[in-house]
N, C-alpha and C. Protein backbone atom coordinates (compact mmCIF):
# COMPACT_ATOMS: atom_id res chain seq x y z
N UNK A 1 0.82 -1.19 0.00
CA UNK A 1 0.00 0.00 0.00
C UNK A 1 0.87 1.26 0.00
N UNK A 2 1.47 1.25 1.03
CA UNK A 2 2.89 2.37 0.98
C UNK A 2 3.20 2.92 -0.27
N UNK A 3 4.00 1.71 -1.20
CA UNK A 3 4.88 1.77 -2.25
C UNK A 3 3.28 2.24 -3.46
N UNK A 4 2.39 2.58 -3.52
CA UNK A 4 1.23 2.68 -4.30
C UNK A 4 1.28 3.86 -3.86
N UNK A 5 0.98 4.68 -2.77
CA UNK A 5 0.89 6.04 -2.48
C UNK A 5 2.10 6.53 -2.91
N UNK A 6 3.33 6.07 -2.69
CA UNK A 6 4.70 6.69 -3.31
C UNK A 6 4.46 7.22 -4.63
N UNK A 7 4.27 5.75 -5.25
CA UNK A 7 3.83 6.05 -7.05
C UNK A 7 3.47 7.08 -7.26
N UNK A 8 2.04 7.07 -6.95
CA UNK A 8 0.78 8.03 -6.84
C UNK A 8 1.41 9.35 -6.90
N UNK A 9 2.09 9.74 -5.47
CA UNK A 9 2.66 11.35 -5.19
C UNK A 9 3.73 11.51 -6.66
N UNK A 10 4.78 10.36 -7.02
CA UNK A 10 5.42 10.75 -7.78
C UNK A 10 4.77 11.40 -9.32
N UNK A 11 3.54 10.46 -9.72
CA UNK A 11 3.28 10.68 -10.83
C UNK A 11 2.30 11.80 -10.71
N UNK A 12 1.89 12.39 -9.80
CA UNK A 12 1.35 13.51 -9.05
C UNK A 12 2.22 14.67 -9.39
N UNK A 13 3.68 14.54 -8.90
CA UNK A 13 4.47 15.62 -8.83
C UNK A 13 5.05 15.82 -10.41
N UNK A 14 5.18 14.69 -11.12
CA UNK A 14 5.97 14.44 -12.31
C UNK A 14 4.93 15.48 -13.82
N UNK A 15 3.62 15.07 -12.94
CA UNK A 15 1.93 16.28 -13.90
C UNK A 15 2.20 17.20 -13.52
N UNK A 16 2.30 17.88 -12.71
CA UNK A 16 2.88 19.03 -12.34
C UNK A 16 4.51 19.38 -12.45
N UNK A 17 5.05 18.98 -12.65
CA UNK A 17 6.17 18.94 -12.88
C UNK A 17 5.82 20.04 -14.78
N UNK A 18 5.35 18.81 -15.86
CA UNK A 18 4.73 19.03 -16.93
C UNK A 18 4.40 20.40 -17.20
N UNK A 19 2.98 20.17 -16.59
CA UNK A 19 1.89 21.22 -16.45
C UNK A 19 2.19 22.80 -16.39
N UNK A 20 3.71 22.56 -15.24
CA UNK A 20 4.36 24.09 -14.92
C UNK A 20 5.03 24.39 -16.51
N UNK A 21 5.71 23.49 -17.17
CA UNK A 21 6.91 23.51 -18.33
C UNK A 21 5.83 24.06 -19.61
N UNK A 22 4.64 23.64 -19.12
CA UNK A 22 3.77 23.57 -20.34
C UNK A 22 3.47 25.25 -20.60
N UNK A 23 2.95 25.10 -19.23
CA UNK A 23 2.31 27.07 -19.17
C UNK A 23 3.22 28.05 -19.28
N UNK A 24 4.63 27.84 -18.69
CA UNK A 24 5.83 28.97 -18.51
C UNK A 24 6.35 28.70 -20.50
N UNK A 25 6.42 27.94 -20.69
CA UNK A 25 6.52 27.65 -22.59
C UNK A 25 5.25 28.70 -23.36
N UNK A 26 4.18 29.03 -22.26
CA UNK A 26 2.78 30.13 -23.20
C UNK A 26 3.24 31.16 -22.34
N UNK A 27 4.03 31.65 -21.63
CA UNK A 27 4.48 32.98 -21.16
C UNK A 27 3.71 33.06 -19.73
N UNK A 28 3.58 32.12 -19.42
CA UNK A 28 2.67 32.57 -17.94
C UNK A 28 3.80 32.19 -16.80
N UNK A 29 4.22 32.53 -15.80
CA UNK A 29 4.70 32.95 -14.74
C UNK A 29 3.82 32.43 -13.53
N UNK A 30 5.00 31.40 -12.77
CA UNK A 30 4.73 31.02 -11.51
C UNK A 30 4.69 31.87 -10.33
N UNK A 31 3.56 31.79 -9.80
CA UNK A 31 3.93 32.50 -8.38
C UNK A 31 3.74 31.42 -7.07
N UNK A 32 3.27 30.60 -7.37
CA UNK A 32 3.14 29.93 -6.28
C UNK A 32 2.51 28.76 -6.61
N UNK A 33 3.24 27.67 -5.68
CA UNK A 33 3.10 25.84 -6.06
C UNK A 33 2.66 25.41 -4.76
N UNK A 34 1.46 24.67 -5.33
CA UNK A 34 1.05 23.89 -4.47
C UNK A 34 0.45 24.70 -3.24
N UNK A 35 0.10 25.64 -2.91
CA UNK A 35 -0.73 26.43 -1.82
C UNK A 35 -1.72 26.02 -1.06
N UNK A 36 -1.41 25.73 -0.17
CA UNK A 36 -2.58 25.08 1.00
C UNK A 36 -2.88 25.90 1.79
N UNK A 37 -4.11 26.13 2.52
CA UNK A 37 -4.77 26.35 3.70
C UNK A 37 -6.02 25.37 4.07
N UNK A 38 -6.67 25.71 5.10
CA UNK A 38 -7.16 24.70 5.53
C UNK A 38 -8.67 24.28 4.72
N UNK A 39 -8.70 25.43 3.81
CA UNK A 39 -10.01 25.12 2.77
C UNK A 39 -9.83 24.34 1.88
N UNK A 40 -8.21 24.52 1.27
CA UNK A 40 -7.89 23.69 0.28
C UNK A 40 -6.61 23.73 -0.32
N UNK A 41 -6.16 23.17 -1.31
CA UNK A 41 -5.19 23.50 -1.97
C UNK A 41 -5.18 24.09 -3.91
N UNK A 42 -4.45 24.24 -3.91
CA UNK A 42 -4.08 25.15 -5.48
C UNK A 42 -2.81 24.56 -6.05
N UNK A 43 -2.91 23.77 -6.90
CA UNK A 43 -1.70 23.08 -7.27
C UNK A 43 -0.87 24.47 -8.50
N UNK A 44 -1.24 25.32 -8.84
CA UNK A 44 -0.32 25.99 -9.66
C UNK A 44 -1.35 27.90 -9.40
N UNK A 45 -0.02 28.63 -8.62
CA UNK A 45 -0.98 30.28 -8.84
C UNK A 45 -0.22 30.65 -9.78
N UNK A 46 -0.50 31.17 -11.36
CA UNK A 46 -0.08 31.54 -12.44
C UNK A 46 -0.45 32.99 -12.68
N UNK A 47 0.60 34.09 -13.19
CA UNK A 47 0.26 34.84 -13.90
C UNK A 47 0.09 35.15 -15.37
N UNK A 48 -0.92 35.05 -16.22
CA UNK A 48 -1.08 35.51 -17.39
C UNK A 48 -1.49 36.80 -18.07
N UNK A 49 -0.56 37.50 -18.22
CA UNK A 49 -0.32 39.21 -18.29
C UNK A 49 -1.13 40.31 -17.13
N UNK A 50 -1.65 40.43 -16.90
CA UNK A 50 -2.58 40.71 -15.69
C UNK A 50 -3.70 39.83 -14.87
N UNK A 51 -3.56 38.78 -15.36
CA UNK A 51 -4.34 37.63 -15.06
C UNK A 51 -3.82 36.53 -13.86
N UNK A 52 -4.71 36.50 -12.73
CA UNK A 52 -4.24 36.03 -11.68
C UNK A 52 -4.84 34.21 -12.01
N UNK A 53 -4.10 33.24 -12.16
CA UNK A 53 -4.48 31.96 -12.62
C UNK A 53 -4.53 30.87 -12.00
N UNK A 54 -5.25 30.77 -11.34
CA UNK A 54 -5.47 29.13 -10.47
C UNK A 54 -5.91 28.10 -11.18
N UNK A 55 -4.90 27.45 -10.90
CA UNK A 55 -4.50 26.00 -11.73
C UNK A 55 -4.63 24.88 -11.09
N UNK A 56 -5.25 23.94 -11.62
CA UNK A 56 -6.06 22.90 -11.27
C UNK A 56 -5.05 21.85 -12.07
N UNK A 57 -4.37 20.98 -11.95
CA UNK A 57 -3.49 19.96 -12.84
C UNK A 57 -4.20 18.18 -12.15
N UNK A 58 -4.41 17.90 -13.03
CA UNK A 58 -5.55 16.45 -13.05
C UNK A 58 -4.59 15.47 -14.09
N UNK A 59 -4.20 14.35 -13.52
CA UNK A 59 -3.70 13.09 -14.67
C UNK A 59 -4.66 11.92 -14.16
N UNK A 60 -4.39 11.43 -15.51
CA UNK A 60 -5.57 10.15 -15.73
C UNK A 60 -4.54 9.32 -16.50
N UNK A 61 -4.02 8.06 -15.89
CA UNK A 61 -3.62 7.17 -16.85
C UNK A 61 -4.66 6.35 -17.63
N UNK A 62 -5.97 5.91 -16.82
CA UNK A 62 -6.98 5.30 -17.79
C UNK A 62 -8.26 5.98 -17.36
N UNK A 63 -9.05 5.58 -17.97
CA UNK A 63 -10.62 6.85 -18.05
C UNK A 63 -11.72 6.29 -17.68
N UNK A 64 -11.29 4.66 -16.76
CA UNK A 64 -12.33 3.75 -16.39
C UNK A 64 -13.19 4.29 -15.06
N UNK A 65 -12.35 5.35 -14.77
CA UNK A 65 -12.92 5.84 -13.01
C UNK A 65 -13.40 7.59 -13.34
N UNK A 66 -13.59 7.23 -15.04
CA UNK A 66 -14.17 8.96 -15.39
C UNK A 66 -12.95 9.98 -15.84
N UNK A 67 -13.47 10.71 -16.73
CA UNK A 67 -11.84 11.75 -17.37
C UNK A 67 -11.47 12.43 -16.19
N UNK A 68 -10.32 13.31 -16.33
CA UNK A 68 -9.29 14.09 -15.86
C UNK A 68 -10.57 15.04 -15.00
N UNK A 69 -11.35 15.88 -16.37
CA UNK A 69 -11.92 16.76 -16.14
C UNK A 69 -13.49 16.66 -15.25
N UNK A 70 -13.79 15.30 -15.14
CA UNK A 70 -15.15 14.65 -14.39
C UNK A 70 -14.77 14.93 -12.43
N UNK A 71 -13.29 14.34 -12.98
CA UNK A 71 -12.97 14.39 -11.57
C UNK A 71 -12.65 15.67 -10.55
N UNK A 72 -12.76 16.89 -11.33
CA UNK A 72 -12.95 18.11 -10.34
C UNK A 72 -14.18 18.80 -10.65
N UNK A 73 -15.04 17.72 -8.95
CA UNK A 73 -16.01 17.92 -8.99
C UNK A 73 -16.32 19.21 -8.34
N UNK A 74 -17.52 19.62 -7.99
CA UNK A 74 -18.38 20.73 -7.22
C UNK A 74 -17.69 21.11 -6.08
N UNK A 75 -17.65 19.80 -5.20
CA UNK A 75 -17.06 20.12 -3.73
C UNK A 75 -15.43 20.29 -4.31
N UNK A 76 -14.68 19.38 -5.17
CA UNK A 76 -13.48 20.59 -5.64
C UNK A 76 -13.22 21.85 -5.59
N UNK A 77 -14.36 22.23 -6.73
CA UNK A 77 -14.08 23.61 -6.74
C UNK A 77 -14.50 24.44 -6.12
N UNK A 78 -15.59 24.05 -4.57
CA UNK A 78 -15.79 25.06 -4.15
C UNK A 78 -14.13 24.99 -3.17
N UNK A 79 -13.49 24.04 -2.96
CA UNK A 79 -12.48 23.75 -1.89
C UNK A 79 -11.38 25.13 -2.77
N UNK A 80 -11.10 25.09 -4.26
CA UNK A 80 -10.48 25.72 -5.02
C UNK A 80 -10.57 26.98 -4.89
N UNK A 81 -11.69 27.26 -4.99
CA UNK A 81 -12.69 28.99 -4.54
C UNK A 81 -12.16 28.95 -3.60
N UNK A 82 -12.18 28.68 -2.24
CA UNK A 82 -12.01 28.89 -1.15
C UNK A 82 -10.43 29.32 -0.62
N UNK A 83 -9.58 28.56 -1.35
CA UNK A 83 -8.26 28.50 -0.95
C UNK A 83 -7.60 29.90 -2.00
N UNK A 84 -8.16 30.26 -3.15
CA UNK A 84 -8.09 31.19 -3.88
C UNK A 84 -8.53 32.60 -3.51
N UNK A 85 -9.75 32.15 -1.99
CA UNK A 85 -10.15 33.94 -1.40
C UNK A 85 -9.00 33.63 -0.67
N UNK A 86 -8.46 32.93 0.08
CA UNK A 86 -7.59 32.76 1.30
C UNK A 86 -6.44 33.44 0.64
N UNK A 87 -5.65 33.03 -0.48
CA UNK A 87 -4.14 33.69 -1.34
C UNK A 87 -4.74 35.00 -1.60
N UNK A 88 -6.06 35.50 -1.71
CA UNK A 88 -6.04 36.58 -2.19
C UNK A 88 -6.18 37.64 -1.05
N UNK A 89 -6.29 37.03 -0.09
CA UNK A 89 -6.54 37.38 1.61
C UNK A 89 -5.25 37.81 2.11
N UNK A 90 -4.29 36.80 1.84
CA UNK A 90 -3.10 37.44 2.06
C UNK A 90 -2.06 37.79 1.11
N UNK A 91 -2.35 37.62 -0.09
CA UNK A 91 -1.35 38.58 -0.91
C UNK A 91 -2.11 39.84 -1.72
N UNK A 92 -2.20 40.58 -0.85
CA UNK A 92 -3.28 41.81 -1.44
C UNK A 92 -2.57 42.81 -2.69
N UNK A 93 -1.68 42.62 -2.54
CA UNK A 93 -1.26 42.94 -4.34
C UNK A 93 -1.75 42.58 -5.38
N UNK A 94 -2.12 40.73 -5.05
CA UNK A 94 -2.96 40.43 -6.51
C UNK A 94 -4.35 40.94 -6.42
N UNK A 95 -4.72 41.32 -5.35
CA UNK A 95 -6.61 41.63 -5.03
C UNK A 95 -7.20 42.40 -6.27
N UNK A 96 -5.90 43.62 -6.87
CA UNK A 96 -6.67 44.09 -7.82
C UNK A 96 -7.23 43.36 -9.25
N UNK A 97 -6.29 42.26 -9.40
CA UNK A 97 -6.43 41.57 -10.59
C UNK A 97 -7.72 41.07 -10.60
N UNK A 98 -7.75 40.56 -12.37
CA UNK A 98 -8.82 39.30 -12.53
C UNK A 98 -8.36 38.12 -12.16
N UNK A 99 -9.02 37.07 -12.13
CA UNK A 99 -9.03 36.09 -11.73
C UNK A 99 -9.88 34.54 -12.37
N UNK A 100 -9.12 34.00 -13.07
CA UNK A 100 -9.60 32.79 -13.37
C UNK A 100 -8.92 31.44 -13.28
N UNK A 101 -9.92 30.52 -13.45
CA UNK A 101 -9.78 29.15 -12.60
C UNK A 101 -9.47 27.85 -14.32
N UNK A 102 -8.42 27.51 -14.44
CA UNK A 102 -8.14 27.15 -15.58
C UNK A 102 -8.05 24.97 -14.95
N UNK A 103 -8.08 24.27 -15.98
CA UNK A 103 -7.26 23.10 -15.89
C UNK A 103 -6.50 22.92 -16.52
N UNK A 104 -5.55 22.05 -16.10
CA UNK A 104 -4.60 21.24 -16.70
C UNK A 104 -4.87 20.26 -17.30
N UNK A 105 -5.30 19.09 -18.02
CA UNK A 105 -5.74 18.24 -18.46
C UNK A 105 -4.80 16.86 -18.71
N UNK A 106 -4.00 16.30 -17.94
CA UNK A 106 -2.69 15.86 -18.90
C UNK A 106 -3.27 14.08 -18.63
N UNK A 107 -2.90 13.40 -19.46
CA UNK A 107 -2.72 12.04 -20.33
C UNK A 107 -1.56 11.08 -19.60
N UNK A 108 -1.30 9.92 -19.80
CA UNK A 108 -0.23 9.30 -19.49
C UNK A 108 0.58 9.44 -19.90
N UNK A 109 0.93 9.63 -21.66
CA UNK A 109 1.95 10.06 -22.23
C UNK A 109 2.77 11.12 -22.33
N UNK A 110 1.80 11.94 -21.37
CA UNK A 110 2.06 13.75 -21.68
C UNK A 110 3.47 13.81 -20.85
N UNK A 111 3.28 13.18 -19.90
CA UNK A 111 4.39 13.66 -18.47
C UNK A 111 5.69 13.44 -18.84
N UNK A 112 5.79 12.65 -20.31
CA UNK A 112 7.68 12.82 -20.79
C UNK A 112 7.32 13.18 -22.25
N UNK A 113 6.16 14.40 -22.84
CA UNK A 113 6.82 14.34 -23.72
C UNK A 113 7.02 15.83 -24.28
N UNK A 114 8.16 16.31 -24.83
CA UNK A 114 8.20 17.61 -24.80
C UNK A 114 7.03 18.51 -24.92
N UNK A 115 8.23 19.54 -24.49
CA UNK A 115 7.20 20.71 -23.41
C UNK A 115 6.39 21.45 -24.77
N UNK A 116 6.54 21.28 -25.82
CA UNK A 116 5.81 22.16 -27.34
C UNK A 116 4.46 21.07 -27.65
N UNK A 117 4.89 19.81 -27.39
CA UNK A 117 3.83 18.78 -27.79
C UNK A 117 2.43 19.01 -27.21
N UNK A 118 1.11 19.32 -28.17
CA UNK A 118 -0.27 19.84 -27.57
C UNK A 118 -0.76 18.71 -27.10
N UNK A 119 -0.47 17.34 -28.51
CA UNK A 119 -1.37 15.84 -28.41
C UNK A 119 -2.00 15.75 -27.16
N UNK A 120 -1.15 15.08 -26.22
CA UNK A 120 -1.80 14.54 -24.57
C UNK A 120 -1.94 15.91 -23.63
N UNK A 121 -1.85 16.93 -23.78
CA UNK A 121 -2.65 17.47 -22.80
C UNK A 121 -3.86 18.49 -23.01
N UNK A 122 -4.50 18.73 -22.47
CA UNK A 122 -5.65 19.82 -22.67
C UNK A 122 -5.72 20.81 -21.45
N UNK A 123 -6.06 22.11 -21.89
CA UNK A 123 -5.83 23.38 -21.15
C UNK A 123 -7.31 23.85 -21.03
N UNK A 124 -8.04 23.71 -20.12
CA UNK A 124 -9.38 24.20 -20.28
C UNK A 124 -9.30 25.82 -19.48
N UNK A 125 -9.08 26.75 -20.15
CA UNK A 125 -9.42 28.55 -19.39
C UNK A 125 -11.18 28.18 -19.15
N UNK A 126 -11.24 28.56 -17.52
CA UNK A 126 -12.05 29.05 -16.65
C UNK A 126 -12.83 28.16 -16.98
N UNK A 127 -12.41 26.71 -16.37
CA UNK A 127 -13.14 25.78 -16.35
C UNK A 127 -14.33 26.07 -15.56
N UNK A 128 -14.44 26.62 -14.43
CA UNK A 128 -15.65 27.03 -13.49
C UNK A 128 -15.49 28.40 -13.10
């Protein structure tokens, strides 16, 4: 069981790993990985030219337990909302910006294959 959660986090970190190479390759700018509070977490805070970007990164090696995008459900995103007033609570610099809630979409194949390749992943802007 152990060595299954290991996996898990790795191929966890390895989509994100991706996901970051993918967006900083379209000019968007990290500000912050992985952000927790106790509402929730934010796996990627992105800037896209004045655009404050909470990033949602989802892998699916098979699609038997529902796509990438099925799986961030309602109570997700309200957990997402929530942790997104909290960063905006305390970094009041971004307060003036807009703000949207994007996914990551990535595939099994995506996570080694260069950072220009569209095939395996999908970018959904303001999924919710």
């Amino acid at each position: 069981m152990f060595w299954q959660l290991k996996l898990l986090n790795k191929k966890g970190l390895s989509a994100e790993n991706r996901a970051l190479e993918y967006l900083e390759a379209r000019g968007m700018k990290l500000l912050n990985r992985n952000y927790a509070c106790k509402a929730g977490e934010i796996d990627l805070v992105m800037l896209e030219k004045e655009t404050l970007v909470f990033v949602e990164v989802r892998f699916r090696s098979q699609s038997q337990f529902g796509s990438a995008a099925e799986s961030i459900t309602p109570r997700k995103q309200n957990k997402i909302r929530k942790a997104a007033n909290h960063f905006l609570a305390l970094h009041s610099k971004h307060q003036h910006r807009l703000c949207r809630f994007d996914a990551l979409l990535l595939r099994n194949a995506s996570i080694h294959d260069d950072v220009n390749s569209e095939k395996p992943i999908e970018w959904i802007k303001g999924i919710f």
